[in-house]
C-alpha atoms as a PDB file:
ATOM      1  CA  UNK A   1      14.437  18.804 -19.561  1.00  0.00           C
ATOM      2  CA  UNK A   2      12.238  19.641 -16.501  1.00  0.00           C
ATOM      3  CA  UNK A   3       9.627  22.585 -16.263  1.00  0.00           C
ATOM      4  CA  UNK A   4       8.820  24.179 -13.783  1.00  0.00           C
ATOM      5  CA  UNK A   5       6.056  26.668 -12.658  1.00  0.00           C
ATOM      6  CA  UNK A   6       6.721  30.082 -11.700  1.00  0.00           C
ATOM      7  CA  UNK A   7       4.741  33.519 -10.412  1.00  0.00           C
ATOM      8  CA  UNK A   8       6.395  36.991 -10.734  1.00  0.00           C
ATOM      9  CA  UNK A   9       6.068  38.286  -7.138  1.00  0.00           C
ATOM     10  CA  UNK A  10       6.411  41.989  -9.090  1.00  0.00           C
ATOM     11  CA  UNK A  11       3.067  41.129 -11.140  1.00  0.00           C
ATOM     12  CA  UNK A  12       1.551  37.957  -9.967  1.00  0.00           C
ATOM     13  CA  UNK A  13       1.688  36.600 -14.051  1.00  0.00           C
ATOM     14  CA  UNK A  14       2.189  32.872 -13.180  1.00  0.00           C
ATOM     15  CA  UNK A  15       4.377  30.956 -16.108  1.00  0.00           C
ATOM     16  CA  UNK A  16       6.021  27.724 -16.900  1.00  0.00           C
ATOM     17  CA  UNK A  17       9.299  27.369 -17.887  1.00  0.00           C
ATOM     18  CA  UNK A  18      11.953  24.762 -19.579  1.00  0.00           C
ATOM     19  CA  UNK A  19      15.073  24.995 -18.162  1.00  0.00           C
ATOM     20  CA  UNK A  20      18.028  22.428 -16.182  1.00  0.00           C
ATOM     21  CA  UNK A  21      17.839  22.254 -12.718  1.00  0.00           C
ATOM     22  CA  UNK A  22      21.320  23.934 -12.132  1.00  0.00           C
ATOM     23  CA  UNK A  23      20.021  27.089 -14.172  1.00  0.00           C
ATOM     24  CA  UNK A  24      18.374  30.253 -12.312  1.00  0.00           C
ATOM     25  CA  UNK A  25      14.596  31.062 -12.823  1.00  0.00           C
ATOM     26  CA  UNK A  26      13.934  32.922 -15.952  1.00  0.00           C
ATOM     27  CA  UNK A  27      12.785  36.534 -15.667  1.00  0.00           C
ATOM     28  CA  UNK A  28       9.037  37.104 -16.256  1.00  0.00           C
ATOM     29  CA  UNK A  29       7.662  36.958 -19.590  1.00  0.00           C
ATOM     30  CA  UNK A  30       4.851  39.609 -18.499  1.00  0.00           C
ATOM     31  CA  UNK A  31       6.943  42.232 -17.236  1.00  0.00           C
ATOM     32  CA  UNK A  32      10.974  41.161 -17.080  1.00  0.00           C
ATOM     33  CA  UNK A  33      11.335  40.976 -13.377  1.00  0.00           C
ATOM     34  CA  UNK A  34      13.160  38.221 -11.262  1.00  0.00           C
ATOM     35  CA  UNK A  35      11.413  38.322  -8.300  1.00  0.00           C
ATOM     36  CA  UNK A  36       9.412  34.951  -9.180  1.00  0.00           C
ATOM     37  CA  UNK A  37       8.624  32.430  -6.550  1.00  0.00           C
ATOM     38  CA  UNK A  38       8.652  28.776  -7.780  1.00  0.00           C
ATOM     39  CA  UNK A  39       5.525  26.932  -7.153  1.00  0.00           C
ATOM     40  CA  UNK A  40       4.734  23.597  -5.708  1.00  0.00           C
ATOM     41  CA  UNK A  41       3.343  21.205  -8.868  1.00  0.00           C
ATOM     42  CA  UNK A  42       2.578  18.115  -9.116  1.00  0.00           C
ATOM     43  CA  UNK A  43       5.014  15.819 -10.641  1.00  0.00           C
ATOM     44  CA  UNK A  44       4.357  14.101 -14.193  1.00  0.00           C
ATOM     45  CA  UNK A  45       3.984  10.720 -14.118  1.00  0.00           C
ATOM     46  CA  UNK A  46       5.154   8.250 -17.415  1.00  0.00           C
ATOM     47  CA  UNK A  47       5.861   5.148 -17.990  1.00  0.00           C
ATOM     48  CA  UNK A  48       4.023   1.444 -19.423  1.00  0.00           C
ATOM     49  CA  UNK A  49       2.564   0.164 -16.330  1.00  0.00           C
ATOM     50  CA  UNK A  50       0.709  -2.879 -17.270  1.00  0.00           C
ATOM     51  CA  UNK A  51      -1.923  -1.516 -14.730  1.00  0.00           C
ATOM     52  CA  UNK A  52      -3.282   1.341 -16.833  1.00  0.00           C
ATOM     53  CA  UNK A  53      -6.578   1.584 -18.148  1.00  0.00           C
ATOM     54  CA  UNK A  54      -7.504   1.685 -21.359  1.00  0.00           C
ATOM     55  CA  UNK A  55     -10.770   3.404 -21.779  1.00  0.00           C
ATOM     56  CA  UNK A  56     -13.656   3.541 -24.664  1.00  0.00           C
ATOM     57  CA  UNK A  57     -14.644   6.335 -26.737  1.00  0.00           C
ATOM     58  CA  UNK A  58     -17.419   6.496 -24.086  1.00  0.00           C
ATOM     59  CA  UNK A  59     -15.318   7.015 -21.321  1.00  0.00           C
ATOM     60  CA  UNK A  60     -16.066   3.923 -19.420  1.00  0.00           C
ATOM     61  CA  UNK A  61     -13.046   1.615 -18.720  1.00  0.00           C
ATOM     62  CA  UNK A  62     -12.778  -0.684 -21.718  1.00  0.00           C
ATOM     63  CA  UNK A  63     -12.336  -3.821 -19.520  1.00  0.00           C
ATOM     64  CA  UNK A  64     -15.879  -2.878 -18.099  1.00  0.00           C
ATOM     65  CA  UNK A  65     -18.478  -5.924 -18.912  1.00  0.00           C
ATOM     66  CA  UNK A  66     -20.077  -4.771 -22.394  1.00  0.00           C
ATOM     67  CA  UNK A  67     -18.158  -2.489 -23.484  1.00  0.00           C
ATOM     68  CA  UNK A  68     -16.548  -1.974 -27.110  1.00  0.00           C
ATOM     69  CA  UNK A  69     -19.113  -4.591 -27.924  1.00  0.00           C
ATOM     70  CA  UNK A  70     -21.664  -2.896 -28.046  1.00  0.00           C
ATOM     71  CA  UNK A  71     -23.376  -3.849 -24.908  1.00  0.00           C
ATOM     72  CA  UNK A  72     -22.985  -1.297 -23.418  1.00  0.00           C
ATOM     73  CA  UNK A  73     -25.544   1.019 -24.758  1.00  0.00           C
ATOM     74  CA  UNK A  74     -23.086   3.195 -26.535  1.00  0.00           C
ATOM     75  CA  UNK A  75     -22.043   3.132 -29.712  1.00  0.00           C
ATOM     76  CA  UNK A  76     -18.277   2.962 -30.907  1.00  0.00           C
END
């Protein structure tokens, strides 16, 4: 199920919700109104593209010369 992000035009609270695309907004958790506005969001991304990066504890890409042997000056 898709979520969505919301702000109450009554309150400004901004929210995320759960719902199916044919359903209405929810009211606002903050205060109950229905004036909410839905807001632009980027869209999640999944999937097992042999293209992604696996990184080290470090944080440098693990296909980087060195590293996760040990060469490359951090330990793992």
């Amino acid at each position: 199920m898709p979520t969505y992000d919301y702000q109450c035009q009554a309150c400004s609270h901004p929210y995320t919700a759960m719902h199916k695309i044919s359903e209405s907004a929810p009211p606002c958790p903050e205060c109950g109104s229905t004036e909410v506005k839905k807001l632009l969001s980027a869209p999640a991304v999944h999937g097992g593209s042999s293209s992604r990066q696996e990184f080290a504890p470090c944080g440098v890409p693990a296909a980087a010369a060195g590293c996760g042997s040990g060469m490359c000056g951090h330990s793992h």
